[in-house]
Each structure stands twice: as C-alpha cells, then as structure tokens.
PDB file of N, CA and C in Angstrom:
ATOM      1  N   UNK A   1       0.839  -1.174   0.000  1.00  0.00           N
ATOM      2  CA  UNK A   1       0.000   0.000   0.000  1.00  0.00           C
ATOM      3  C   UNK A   1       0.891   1.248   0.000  1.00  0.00           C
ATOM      4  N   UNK A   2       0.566   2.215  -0.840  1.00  0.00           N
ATOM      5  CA  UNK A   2       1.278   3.521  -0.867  1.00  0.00           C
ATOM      6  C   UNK A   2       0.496   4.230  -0.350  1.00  0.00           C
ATOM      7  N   UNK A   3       1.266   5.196   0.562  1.00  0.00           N
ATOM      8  CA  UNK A   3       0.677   5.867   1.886  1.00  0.00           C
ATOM      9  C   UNK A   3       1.031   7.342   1.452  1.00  0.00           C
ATOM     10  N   UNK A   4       0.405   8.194   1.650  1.00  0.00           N
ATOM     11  CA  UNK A   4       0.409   9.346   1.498  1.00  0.00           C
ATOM     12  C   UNK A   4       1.661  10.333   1.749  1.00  0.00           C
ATOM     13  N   UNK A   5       2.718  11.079   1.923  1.00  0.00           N
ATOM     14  CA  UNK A   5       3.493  11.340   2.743  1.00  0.00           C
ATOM     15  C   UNK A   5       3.540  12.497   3.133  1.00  0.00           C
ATOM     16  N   UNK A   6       4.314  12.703   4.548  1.00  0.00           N
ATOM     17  CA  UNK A   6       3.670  13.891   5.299  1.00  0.00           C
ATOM     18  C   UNK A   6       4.906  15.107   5.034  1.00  0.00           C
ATOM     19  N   UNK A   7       4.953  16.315   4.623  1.00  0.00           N
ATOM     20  CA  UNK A   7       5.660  16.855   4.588  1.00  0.00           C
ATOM     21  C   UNK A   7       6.315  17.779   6.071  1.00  0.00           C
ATOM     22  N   UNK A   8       7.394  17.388   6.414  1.00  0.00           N
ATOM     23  CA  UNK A   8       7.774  18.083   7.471  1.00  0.00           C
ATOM     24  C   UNK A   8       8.924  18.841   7.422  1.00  0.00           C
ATOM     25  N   UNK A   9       9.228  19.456   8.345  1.00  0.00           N
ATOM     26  CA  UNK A   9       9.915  21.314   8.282  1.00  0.00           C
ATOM     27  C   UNK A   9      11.163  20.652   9.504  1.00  0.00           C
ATOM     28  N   UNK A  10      12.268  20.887   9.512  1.00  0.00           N
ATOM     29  CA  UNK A  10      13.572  20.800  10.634  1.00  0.00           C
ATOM     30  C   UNK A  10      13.379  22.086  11.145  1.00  0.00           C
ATOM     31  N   UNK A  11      13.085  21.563  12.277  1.00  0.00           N
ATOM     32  CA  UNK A  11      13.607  23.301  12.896  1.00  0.00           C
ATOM     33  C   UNK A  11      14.973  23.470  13.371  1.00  0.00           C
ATOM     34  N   UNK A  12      14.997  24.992  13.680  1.00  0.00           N
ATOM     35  CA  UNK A  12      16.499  25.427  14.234  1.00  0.00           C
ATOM     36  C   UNK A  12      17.161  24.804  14.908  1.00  0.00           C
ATOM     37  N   UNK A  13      16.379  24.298  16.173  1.00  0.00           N
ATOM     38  CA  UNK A  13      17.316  22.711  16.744  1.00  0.00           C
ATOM     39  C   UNK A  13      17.615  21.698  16.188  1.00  0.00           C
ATOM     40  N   UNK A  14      16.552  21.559  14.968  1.00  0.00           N
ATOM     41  CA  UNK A  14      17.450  20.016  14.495  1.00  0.00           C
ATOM     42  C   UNK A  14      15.959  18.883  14.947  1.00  0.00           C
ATOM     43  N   UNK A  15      14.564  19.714  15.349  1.00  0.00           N
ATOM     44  CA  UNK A  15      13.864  18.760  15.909  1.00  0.00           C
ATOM     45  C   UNK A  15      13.248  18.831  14.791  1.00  0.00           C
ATOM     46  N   UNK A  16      11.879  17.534  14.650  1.00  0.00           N
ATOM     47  CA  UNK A  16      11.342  17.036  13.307  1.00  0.00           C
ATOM     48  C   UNK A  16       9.855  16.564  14.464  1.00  0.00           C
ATOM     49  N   UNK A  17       8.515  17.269  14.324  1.00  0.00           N
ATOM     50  CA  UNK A  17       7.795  16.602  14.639  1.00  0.00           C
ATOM     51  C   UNK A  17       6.954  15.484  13.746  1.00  0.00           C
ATOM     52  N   UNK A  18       6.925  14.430  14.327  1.00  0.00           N
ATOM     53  CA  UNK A  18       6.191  13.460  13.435  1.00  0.00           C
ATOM     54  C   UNK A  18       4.700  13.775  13.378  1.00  0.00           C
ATOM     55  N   UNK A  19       3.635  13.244  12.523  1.00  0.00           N
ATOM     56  CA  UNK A  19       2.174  13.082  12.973  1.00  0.00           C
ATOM     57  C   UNK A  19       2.016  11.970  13.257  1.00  0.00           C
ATOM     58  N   UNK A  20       0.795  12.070  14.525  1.00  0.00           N
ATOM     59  CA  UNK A  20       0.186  10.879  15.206  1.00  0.00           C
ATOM     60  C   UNK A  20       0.014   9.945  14.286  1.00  0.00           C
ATOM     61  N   UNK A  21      -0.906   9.958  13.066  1.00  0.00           N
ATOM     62  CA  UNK A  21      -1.388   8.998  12.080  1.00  0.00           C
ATOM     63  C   UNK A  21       0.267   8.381  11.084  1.00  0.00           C
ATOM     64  N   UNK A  22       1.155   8.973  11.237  1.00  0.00           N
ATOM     65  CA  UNK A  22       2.282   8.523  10.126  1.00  0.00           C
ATOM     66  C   UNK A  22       2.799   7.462  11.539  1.00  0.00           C
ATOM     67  N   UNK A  23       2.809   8.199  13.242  1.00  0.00           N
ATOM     68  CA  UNK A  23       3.564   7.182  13.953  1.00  0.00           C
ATOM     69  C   UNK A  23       2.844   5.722  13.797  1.00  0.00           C
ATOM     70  N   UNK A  24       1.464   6.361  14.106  1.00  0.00           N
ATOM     71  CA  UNK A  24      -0.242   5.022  14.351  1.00  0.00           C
ATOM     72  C   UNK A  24       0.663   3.785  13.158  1.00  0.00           C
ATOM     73  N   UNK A  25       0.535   4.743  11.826  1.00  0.00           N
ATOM     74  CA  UNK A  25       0.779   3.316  10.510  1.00  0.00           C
ATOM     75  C   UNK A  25       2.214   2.725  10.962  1.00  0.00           C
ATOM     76  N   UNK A  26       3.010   3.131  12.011  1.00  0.00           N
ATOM     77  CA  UNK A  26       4.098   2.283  11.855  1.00  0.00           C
ATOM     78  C   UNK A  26       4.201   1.397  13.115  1.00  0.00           C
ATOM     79  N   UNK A  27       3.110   1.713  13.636  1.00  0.00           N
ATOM     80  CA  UNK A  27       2.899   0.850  14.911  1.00  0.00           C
ATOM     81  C   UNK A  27       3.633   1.443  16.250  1.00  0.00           C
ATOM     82  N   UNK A  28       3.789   2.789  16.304  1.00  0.00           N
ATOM     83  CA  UNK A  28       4.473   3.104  16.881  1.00  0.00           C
ATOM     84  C   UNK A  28       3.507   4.082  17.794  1.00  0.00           C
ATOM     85  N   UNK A  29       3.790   4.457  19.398  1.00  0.00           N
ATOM     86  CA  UNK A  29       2.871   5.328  19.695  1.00  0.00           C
ATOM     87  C   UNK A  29       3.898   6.140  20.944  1.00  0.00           C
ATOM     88  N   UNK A  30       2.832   7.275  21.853  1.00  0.00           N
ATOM     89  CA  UNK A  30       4.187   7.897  22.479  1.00  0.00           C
ATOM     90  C   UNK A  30       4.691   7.187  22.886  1.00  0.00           C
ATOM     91  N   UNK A  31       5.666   7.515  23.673  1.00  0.00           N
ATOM     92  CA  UNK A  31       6.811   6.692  24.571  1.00  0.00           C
ATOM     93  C   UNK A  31       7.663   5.746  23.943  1.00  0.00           C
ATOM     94  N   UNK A  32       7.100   5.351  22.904  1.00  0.00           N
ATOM     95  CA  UNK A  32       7.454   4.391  21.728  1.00  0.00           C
ATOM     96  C   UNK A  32       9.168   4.741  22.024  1.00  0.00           C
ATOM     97  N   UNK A  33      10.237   3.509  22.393  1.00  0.00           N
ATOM     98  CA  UNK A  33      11.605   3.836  21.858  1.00  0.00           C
ATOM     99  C   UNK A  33      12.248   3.595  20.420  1.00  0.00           C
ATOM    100  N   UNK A  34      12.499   4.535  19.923  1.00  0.00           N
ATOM    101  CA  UNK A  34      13.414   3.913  18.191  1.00  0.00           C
ATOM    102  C   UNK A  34      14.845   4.225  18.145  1.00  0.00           C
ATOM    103  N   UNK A  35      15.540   3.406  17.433  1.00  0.00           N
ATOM    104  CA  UNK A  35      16.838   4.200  17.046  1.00  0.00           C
ATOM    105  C   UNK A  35      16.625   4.789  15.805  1.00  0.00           C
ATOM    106  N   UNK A  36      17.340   5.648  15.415  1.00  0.00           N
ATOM    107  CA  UNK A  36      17.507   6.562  14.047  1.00  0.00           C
ATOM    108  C   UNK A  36      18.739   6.268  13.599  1.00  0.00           C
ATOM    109  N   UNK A  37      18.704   5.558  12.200  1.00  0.00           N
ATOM    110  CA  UNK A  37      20.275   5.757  11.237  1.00  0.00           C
ATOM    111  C   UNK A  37      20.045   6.816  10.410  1.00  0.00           C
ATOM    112  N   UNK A  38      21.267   6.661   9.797  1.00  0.00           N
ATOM    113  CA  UNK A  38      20.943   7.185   8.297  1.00  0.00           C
ATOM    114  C   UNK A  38      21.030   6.294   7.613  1.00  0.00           C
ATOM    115  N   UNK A  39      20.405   6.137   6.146  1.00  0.00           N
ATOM    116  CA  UNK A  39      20.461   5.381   5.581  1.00  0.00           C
ATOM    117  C   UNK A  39      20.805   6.013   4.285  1.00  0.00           C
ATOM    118  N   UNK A  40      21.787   6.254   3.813  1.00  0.00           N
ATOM    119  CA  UNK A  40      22.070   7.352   2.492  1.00  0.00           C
ATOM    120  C   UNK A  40      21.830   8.112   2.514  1.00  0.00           C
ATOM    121  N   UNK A  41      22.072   9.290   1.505  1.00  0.00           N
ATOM    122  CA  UNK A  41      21.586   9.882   0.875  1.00  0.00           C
ATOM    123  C   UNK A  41      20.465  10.557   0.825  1.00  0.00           C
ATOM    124  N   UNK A  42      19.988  11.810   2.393  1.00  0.00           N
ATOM    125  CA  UNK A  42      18.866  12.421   2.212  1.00  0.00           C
ATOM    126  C   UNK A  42      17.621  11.195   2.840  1.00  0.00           C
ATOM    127  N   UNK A  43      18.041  10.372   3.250  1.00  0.00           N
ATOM    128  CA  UNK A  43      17.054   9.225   4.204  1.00  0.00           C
ATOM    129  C   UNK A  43      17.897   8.731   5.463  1.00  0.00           C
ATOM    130  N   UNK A  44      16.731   8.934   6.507  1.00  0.00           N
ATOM    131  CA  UNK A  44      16.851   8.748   8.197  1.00  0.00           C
ATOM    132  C   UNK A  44      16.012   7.351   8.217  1.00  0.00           C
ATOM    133  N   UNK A  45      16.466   6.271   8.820  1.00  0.00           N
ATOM    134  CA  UNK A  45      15.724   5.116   9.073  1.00  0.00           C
ATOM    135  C   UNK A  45      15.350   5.369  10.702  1.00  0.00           C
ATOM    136  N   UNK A  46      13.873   5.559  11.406  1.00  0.00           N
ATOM    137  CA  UNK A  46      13.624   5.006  12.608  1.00  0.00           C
ATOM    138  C   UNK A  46      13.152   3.488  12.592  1.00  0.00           C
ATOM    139  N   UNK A  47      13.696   2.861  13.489  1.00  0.00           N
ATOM    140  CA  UNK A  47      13.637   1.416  13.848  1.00  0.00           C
ATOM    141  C   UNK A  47      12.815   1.203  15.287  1.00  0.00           C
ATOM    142  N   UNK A  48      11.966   0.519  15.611  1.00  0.00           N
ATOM    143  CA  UNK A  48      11.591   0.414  16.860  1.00  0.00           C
ATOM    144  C   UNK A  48      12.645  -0.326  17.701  1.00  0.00           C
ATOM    145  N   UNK A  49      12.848  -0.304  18.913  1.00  0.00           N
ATOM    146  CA  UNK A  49      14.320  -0.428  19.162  1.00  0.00           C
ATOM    147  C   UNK A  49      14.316  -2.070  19.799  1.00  0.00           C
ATOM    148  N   UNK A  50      13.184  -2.297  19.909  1.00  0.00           N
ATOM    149  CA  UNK A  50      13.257  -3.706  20.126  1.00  0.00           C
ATOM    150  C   UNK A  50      13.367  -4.560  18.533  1.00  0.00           C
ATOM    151  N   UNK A  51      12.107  -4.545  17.566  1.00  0.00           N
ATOM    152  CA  UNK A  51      12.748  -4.664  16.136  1.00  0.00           C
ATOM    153  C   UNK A  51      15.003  -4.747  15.759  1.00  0.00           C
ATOM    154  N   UNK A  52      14.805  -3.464  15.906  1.00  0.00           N
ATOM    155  CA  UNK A  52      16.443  -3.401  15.637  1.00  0.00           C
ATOM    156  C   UNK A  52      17.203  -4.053  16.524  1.00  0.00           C
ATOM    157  N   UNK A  53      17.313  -3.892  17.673  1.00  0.00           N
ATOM    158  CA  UNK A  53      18.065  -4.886  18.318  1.00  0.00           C
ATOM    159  C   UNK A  53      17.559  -6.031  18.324  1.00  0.00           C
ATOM    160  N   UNK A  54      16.644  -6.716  17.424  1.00  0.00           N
ATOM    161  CA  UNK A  54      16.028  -8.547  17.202  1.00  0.00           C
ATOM    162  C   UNK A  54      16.918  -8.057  16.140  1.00  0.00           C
ATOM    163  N   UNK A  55      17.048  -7.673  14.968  1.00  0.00           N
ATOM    164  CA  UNK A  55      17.865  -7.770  13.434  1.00  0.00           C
ATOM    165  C   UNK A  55      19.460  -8.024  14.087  1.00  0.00           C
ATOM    166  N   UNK A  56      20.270  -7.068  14.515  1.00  0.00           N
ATOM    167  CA  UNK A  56      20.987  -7.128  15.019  1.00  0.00           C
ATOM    168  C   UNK A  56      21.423  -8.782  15.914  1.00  0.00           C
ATOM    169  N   UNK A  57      20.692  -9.229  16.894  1.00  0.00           N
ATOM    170  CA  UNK A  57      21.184 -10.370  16.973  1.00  0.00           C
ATOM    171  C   UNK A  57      21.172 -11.188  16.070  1.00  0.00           C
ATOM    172  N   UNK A  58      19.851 -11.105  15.097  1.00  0.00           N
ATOM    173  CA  UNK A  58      20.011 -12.528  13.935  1.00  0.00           C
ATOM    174  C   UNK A  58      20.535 -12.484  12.708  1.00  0.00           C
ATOM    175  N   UNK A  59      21.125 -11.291  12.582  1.00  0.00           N
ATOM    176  CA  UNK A  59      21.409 -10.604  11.036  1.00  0.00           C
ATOM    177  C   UNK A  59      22.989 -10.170  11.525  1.00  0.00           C
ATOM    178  N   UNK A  60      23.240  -9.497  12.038  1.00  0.00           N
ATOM    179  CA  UNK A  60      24.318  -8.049  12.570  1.00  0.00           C
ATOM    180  C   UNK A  60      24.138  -7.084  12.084  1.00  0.00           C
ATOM    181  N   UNK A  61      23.100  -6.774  11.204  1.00  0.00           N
ATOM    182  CA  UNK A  61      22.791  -5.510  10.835  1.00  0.00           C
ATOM    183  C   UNK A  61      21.317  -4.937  10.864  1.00  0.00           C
ATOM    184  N   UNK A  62      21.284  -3.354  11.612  1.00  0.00           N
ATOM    185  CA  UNK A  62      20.146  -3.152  11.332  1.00  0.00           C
ATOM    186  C   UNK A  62      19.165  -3.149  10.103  1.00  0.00           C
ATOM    187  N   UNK A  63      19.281  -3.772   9.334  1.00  0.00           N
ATOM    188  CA  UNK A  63      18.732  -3.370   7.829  1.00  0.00           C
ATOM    189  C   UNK A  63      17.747  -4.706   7.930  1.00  0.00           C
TER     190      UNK A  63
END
C-alpha cells in the first residue's frame, strides 16, 4: 500500500515533529523507543528499538 506522505519542516534545533497517524501506521505510539540511522543519501531510518536490536542479533545488521 502507498501511503500518502507527510511533509515536514527541521527546525532550528534540528527537531522534526512526526504526525500521530504517520507514527499510528508504523505501529508506533508515544513513549514508543526507536533508534535513528541514516540510511544514504537524504534518508533517516527510525527502527523500533526492540525490532532493531532482534535484526541485530540474527542478522548483525540493522537493515
């Protein structure tokens, strides 16, 4: 399914608010912990941090 995408603004700190409905579709809600990579080129990967650390033991990589 292709999902709509939300356009968002960096502010002066460097913060990025998400919307509720983009966190909701990723299964994610407050308190939610993620790590953030980068992943190339103009793309940030958030990972839920239990997810990533399961890849990590069975893979060695977050991907």
């Amino acid at each position: 399914m292709i999902r709509e995408p939300a356009e968002l603004t960096i502010a002066s700190d460097g913060q990025v608010t998400l919307p509720m409905g983009l966190l909701a579709e990723a299964g994610l809600d407050v308190g939610s912990r993620v790590l953030a990579y980068s992943d190339g080129d103009g793309r940030i990967v958030l990972r839920r941090e239990e997810d990533a650390l399961q890849a990590l033991i069975e893979h060695g990589t977050l991907s």
